[in-house]
PDB file of N, CA and C in Angstrom:
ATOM      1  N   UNK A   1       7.038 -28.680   4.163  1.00  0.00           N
ATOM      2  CA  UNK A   1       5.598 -28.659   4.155  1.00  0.00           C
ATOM      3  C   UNK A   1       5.055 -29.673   5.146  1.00  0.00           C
ATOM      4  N   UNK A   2       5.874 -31.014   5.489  1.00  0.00           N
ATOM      5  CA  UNK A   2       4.971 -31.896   6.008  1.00  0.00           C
ATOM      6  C   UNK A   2       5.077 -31.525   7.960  1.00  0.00           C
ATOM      7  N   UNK A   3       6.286 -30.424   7.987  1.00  0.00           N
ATOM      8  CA  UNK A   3       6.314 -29.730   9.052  1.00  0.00           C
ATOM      9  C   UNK A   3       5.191 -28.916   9.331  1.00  0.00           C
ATOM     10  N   UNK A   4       4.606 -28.140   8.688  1.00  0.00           N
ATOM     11  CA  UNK A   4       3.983 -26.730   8.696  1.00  0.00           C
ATOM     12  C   UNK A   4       2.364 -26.983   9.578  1.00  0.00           C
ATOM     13  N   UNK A   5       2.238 -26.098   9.680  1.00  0.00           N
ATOM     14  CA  UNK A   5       1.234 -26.383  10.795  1.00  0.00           C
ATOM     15  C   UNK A   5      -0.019 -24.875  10.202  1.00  0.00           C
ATOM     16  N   UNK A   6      -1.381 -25.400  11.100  1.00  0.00           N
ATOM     17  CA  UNK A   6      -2.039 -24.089  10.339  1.00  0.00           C
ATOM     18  C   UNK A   6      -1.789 -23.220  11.351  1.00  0.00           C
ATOM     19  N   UNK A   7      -2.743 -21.814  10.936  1.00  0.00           N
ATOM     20  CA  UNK A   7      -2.779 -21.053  11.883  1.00  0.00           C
ATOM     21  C   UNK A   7      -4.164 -20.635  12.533  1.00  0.00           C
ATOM     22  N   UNK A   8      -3.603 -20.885  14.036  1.00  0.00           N
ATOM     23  CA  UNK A   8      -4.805 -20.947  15.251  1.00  0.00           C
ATOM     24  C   UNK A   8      -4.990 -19.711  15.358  1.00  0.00           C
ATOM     25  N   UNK A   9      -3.874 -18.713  15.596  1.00  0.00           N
ATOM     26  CA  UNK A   9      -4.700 -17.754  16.073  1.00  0.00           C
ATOM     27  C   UNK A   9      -4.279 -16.272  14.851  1.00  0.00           C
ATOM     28  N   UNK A  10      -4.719 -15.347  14.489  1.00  0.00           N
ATOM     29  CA  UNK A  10      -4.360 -14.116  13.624  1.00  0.00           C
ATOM     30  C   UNK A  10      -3.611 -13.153  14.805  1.00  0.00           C
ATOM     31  N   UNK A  11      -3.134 -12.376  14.085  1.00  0.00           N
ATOM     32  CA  UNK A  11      -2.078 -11.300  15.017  1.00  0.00           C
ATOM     33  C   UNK A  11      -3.349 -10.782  15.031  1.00  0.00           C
ATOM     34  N   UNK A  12      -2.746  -9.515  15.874  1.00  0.00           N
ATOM     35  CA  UNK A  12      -4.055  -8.217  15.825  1.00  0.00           C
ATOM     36  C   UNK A  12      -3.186  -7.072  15.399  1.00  0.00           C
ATOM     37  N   UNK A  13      -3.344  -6.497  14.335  1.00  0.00           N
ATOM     38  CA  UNK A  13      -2.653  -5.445  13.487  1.00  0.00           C
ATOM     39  C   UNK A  13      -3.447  -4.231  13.757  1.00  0.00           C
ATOM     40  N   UNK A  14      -2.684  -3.076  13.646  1.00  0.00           N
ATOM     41  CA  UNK A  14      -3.285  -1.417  13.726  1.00  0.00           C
ATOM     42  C   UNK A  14      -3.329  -1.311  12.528  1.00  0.00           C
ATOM     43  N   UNK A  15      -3.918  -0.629  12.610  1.00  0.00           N
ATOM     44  CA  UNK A  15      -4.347   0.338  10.504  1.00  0.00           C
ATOM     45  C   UNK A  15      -2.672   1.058  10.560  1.00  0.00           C
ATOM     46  N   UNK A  16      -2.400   1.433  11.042  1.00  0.00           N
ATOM     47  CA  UNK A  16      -0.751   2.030  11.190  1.00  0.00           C
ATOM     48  C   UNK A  16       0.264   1.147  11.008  1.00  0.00           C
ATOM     49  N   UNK A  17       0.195  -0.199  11.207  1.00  0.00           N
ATOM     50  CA  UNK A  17       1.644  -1.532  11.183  1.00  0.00           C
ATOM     51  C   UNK A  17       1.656  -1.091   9.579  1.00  0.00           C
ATOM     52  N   UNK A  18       2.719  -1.885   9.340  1.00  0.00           N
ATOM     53  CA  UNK A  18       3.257  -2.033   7.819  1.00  0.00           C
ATOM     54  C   UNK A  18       2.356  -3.240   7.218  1.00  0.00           C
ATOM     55  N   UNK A  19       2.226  -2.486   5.736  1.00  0.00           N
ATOM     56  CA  UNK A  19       1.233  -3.354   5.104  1.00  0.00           C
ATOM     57  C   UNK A  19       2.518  -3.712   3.862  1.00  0.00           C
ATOM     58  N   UNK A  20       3.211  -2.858   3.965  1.00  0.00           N
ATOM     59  CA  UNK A  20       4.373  -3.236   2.443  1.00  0.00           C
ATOM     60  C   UNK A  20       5.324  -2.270   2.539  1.00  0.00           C
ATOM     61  N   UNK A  21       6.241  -2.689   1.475  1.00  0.00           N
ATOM     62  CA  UNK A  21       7.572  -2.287   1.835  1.00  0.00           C
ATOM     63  C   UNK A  21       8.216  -1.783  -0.048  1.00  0.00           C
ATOM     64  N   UNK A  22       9.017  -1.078  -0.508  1.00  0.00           N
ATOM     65  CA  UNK A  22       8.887  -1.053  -1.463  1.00  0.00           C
ATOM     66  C   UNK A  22       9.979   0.047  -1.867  1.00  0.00           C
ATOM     67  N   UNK A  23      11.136  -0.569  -2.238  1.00  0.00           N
ATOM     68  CA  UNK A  23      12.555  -0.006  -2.842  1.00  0.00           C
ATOM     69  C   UNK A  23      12.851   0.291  -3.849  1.00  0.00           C
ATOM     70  N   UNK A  24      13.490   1.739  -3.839  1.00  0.00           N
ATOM     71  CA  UNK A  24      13.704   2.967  -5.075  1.00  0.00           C
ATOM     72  C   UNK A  24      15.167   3.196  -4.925  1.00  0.00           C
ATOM     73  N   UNK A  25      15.732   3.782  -5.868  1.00  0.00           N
ATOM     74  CA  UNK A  25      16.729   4.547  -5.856  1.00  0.00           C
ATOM     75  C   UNK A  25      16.251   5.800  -5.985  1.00  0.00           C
ATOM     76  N   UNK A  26      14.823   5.924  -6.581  1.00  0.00           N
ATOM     77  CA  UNK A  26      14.105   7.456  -7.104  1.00  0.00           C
ATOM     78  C   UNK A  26      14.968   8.405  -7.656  1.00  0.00           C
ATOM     79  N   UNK A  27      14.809   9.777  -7.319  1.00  0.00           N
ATOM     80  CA  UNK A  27      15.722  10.761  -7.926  1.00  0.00           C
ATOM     81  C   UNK A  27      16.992  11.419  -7.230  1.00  0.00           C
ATOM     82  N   UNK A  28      17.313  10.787  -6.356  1.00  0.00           N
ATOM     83  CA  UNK A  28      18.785  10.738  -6.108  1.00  0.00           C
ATOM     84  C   UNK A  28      19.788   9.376  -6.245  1.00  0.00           C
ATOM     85  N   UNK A  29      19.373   8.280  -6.226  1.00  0.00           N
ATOM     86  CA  UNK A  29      20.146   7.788  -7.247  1.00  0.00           C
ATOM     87  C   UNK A  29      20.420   6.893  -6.025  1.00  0.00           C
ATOM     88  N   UNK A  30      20.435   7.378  -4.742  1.00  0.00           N
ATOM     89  CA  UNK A  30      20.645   6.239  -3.770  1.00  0.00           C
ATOM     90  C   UNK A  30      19.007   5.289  -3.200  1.00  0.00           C
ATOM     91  N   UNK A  31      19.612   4.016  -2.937  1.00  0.00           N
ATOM     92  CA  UNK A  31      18.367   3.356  -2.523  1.00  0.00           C
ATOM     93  C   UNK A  31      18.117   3.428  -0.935  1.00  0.00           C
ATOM     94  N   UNK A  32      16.482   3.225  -1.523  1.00  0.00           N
ATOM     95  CA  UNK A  32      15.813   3.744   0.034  1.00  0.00           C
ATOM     96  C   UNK A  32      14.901   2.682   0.159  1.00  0.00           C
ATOM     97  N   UNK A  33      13.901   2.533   1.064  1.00  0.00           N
ATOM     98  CA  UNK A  33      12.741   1.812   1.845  1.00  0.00           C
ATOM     99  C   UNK A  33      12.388   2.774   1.930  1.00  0.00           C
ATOM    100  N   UNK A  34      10.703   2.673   1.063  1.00  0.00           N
ATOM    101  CA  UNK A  34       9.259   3.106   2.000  1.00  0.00           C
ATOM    102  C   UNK A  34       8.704   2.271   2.614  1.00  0.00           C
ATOM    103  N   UNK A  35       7.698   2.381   3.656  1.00  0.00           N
ATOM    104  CA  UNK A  35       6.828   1.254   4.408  1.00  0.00           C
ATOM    105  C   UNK A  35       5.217   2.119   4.092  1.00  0.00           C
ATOM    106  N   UNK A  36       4.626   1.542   3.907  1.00  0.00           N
ATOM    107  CA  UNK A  36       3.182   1.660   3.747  1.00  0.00           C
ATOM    108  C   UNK A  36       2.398   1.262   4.712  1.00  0.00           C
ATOM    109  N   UNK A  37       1.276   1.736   5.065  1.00  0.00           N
ATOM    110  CA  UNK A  37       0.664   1.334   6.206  1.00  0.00           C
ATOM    111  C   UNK A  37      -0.862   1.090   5.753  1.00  0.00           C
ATOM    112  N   UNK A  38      -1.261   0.050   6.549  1.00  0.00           N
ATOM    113  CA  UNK A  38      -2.514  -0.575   5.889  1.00  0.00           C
ATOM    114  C   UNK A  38      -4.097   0.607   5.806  1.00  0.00           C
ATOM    115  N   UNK A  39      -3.716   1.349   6.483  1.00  0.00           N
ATOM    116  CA  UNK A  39      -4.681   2.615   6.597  1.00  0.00           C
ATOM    117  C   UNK A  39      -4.249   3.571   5.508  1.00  0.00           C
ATOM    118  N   UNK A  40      -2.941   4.024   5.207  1.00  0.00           N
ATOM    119  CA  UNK A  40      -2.715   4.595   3.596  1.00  0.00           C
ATOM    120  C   UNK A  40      -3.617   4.181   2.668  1.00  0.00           C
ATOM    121  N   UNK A  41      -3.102   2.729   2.728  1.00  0.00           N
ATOM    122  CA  UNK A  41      -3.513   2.044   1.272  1.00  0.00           C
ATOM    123  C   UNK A  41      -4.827   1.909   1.058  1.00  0.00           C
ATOM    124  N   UNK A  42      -5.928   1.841   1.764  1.00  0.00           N
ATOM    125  CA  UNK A  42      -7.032   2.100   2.633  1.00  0.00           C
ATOM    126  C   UNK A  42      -7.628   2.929   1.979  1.00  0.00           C
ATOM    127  N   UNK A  43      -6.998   4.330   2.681  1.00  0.00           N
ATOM    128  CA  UNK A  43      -7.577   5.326   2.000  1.00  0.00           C
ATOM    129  C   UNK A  43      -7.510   5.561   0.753  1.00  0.00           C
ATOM    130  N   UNK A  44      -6.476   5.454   0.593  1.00  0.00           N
ATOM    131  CA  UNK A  44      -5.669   5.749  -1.226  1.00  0.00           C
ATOM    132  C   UNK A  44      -6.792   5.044  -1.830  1.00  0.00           C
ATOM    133  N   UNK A  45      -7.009   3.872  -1.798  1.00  0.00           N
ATOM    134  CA  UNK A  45      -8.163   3.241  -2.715  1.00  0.00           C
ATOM    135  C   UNK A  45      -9.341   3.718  -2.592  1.00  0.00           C
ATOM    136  N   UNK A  46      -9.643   4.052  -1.496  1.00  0.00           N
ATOM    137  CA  UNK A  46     -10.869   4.570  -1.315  1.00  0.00           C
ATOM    138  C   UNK A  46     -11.310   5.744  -1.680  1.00  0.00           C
ATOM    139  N   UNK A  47     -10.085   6.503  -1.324  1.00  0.00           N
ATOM    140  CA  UNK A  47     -10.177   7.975  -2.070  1.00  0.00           C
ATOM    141  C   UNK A  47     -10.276   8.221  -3.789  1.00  0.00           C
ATOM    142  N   UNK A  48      -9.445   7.349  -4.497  1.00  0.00           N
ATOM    143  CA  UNK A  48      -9.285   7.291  -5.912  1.00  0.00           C
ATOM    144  C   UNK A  48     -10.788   6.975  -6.077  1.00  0.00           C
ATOM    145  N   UNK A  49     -11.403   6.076  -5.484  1.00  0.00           N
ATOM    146  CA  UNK A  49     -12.754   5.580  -6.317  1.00  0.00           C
ATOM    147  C   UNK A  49     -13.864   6.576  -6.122  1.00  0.00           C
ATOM    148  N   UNK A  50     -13.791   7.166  -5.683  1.00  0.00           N
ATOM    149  CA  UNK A  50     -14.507   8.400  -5.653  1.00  0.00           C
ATOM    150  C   UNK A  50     -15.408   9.538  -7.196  1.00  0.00           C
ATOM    151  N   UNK A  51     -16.059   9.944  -7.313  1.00  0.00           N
ATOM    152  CA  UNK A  51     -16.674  10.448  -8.781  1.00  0.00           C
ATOM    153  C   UNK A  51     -16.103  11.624  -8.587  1.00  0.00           C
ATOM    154  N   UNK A  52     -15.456  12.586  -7.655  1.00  0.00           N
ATOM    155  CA  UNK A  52     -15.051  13.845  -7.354  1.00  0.00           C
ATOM    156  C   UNK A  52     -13.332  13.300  -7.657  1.00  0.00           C
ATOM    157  N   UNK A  53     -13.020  12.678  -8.129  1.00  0.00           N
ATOM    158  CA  UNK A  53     -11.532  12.136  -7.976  1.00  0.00           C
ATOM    159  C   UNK A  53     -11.282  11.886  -9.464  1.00  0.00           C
ATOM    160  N   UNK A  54     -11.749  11.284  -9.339  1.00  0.00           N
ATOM    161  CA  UNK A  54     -11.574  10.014 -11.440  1.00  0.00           C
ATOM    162  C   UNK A  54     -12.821   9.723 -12.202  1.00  0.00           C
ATOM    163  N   UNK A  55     -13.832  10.768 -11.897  1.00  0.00           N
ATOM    164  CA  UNK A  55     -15.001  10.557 -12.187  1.00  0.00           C
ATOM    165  C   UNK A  55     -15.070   9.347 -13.065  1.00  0.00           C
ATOM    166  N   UNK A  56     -15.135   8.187 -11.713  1.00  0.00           N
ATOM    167  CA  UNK A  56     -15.692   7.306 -12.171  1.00  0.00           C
ATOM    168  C   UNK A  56     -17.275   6.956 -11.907  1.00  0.00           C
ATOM    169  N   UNK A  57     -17.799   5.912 -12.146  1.00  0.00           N
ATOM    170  CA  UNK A  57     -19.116   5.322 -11.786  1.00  0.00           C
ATOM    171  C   UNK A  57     -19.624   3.642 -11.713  1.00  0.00           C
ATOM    172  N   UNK A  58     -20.730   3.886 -11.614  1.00  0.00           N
ATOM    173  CA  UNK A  58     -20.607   2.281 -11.042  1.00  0.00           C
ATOM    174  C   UNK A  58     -20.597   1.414 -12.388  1.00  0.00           C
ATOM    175  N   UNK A  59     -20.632   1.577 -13.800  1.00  0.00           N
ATOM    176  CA  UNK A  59     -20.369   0.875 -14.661  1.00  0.00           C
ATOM    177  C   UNK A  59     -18.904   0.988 -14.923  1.00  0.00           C
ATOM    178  N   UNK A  60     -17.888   1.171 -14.387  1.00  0.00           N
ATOM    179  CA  UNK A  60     -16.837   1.601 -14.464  1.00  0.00           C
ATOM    180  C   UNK A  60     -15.990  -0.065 -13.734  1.00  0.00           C
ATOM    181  N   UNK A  61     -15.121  -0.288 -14.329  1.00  0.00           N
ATOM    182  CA  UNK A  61     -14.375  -1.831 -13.618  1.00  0.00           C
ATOM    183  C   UNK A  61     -13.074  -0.764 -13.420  1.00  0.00           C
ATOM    184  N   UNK A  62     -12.012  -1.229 -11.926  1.00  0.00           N
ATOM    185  CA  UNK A  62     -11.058  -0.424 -11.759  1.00  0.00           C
ATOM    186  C   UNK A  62     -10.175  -1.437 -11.207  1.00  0.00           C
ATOM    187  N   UNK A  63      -9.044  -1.289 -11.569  1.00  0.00           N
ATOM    188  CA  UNK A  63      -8.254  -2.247 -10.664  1.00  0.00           C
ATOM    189  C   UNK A  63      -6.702  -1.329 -10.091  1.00  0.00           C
ATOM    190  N   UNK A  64      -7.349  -1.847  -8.620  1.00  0.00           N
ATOM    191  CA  UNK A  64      -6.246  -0.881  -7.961  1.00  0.00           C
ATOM    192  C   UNK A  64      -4.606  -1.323  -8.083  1.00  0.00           C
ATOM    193  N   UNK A  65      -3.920  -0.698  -8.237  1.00  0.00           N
ATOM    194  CA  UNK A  65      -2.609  -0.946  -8.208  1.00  0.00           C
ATOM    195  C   UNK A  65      -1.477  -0.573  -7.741  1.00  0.00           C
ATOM    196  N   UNK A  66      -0.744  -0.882  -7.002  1.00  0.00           N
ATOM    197  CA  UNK A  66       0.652   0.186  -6.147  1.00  0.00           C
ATOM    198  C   UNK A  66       1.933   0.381  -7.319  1.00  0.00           C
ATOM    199  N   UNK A  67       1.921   1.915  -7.700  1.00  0.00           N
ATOM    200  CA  UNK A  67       2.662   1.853  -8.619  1.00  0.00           C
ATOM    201  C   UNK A  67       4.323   1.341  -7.643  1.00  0.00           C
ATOM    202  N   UNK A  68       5.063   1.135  -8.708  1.00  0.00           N
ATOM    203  CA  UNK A  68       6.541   0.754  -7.925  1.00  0.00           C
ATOM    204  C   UNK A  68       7.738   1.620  -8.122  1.00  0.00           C
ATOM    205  N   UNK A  69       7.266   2.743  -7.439  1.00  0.00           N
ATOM    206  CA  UNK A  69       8.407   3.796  -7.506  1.00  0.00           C
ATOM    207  C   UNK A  69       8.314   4.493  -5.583  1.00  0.00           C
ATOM    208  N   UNK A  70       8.913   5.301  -5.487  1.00  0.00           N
ATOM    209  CA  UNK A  70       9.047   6.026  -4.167  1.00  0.00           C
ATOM    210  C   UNK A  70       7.783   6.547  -3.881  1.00  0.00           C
ATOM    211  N   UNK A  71       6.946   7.373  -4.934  1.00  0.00           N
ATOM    212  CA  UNK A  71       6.007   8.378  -4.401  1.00  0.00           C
ATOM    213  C   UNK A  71       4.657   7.606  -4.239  1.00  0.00           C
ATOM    214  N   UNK A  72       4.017   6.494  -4.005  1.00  0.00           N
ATOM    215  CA  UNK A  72       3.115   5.594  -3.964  1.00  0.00           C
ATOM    216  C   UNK A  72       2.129   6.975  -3.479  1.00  0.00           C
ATOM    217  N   UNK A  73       1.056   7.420  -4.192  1.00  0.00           N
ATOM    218  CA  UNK A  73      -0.032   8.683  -3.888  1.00  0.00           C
ATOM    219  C   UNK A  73      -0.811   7.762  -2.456  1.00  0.00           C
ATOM    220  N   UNK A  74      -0.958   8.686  -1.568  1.00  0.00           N
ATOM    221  CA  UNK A  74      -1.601   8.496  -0.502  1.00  0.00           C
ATOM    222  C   UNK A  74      -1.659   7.620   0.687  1.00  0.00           C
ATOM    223  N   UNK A  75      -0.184   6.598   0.219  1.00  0.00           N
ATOM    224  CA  UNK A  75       0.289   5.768   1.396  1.00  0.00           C
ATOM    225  C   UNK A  75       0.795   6.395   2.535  1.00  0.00           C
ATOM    226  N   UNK A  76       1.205   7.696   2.770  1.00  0.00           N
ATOM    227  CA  UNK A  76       2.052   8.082   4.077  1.00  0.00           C
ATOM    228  C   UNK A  76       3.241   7.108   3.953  1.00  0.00           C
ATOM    229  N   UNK A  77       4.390   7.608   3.146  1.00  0.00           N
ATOM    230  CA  UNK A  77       5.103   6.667   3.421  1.00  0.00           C
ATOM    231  C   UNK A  77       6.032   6.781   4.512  1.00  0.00           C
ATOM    232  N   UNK A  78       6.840   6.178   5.033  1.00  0.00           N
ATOM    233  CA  UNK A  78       7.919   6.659   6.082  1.00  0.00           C
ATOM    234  C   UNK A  78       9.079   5.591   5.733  1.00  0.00           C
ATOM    235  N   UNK A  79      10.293   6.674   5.663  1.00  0.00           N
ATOM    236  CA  UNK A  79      11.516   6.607   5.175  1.00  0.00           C
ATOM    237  C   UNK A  79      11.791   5.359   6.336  1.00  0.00           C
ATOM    238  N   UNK A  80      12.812   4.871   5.378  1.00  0.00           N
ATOM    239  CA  UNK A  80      13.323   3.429   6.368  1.00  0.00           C
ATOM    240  C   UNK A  80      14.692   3.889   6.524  1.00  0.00           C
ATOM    241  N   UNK A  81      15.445   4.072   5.447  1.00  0.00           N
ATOM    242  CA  UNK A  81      16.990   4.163   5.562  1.00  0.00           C
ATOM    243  C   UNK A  81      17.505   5.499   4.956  1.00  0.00           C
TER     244      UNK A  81
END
């Protein structure tokens, strides 16, 4: 810590880079990598909150969550291994 230094400058990320990463064996039994991309996850939230989706509304509290299996709904995932 007494090394660490702040940070001057931020990367510059695409809505496409990897936002997360997230390992299954799923239903074949061998393990894999998905990668998620920050524009999936994006949408995925954005899309769920929708009244045509989960008819929700604005008295409604929601908390988004990445389930932890292979099929994460609406990330685009792309196979790693």
């Amino acid at each position: 810590m007494a090394d660490a230094k702040p940070v001057e400058t931020w990367p510059e990320l695409d809505e496409t880079d990897a936002a997360g990463m997230c390992y299954t064996s799923g239903t074949t039994g061998h393990p894999k990598g998905v990668v998620y991309s920050h524009r999936g996850v994006y949408l995925h939230c954005f899309a769920s909150s929708t009244v045509d989706v989960l008819g929700i509304c604005e008295r409604d509290v929601i908390l988004h969550i990445v389930p932890m299996f292979h099929a994460t709904p609406g990330a685009c995932p792309s196979p790693v291994s």
